[in-house]
Every structure is written in C-alpha cells, then in structure tokens.
Protein backbone atom coordinates (compact mmCIF):
# COMPACT_ATOMS: atom_id res chain seq x y z
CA UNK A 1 6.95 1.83 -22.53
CA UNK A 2 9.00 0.62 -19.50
CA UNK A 3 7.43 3.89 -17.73
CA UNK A 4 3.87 2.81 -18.42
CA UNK A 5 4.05 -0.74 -16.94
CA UNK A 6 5.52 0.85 -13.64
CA UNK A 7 2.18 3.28 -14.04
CA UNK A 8 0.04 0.27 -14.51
CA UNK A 9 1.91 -1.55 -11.16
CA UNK A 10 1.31 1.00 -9.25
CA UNK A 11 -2.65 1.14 -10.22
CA UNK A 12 -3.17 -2.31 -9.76
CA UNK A 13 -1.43 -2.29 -6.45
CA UNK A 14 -3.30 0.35 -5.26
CA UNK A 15 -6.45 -1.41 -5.89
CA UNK A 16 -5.69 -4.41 -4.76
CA UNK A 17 -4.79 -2.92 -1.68
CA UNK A 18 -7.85 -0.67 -1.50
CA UNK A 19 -10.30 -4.02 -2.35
CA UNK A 20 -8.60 -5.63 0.83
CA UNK A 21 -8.86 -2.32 3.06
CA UNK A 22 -12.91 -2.59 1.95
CA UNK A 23 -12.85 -5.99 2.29
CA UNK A 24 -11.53 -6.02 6.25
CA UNK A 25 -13.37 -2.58 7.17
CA UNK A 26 -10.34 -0.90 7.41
CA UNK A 27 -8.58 2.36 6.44
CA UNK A 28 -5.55 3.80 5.76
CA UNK A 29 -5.54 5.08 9.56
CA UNK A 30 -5.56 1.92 10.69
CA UNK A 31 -3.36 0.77 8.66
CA UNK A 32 -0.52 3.41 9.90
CA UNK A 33 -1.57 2.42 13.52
CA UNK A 34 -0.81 -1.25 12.92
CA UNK A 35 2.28 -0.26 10.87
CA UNK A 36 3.52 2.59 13.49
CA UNK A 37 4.20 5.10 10.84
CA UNK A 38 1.93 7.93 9.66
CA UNK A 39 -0.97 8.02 7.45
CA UNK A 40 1.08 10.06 4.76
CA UNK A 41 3.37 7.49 4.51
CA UNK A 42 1.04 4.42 4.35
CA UNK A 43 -0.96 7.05 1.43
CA UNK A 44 2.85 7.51 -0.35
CA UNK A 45 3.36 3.54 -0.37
CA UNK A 46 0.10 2.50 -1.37
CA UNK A 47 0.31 4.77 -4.26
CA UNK A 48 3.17 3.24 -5.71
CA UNK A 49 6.61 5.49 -4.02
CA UNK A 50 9.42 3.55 -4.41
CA UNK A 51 11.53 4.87 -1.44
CA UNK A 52 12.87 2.23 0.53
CA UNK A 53 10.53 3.15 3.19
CA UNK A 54 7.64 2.79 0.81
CA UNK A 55 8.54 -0.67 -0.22
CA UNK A 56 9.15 -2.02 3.72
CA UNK A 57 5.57 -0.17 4.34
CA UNK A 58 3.85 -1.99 1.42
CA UNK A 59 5.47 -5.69 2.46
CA UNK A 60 3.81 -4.86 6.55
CA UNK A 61 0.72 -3.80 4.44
CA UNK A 62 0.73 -7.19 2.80
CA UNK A 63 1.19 -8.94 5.87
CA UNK A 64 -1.86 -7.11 7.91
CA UNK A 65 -3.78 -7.78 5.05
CA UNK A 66 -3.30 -11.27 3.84
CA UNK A 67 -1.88 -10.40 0.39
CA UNK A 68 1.25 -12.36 0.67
C-alpha cells in the first residue's frame, strides 16, 4: 500500500510538472540550463528519484515554474 501512494506521487508530480513545462513552452533542456545541472538529472527528478539531489532539483523546478 505505502509503495503505491509513493507510485501515485510520483505520477502526479510528473504531470504536473509536464502541464507547466507545456504550459510555459519549455522543456526539460531548458529546464537543466536554468537549473545548471544536466538534462538526465532534471529527467531523474521529475520522475520521482528521491536522491537528495533529486529533491533540491525538483524545489528549483518549482521555483522556475511557479508551482510553489
């Protein structure tokens, strides 16, 4: 149970995220410009990694696009 409602996070992050990249005519290479990382590791954070790295990459995601 407790390993299906991190499965259902994770989706509806992802499309939340993926609405607001539509949304603002941006993709996930932009994204990783703004950010300053790589495009893998915006993908790995958007798709729900919980690294530490992941979860700072997700909050500057939020930030660029307005989902705070």
């Amino acid at each position: 149970m407790a390993e299906q409602q991190l499965i259902n996070a994770a989706h509806k992050i992802r499309t939340e995220i993926k609405k607001k990249l539509i949304e603002k005519d941006m993709s996930q290479n932009d994204l990783a410009g703004y950010i300053g990382t790589s495009k893998n590791y915006v993908s790995r954070a958007i798709n729900g990694d919980v690294s530490p790295r992941s979860i700072e990459i997700r909050k500057q995601i939020y930030q660029i696009l307005g989902m705070e």
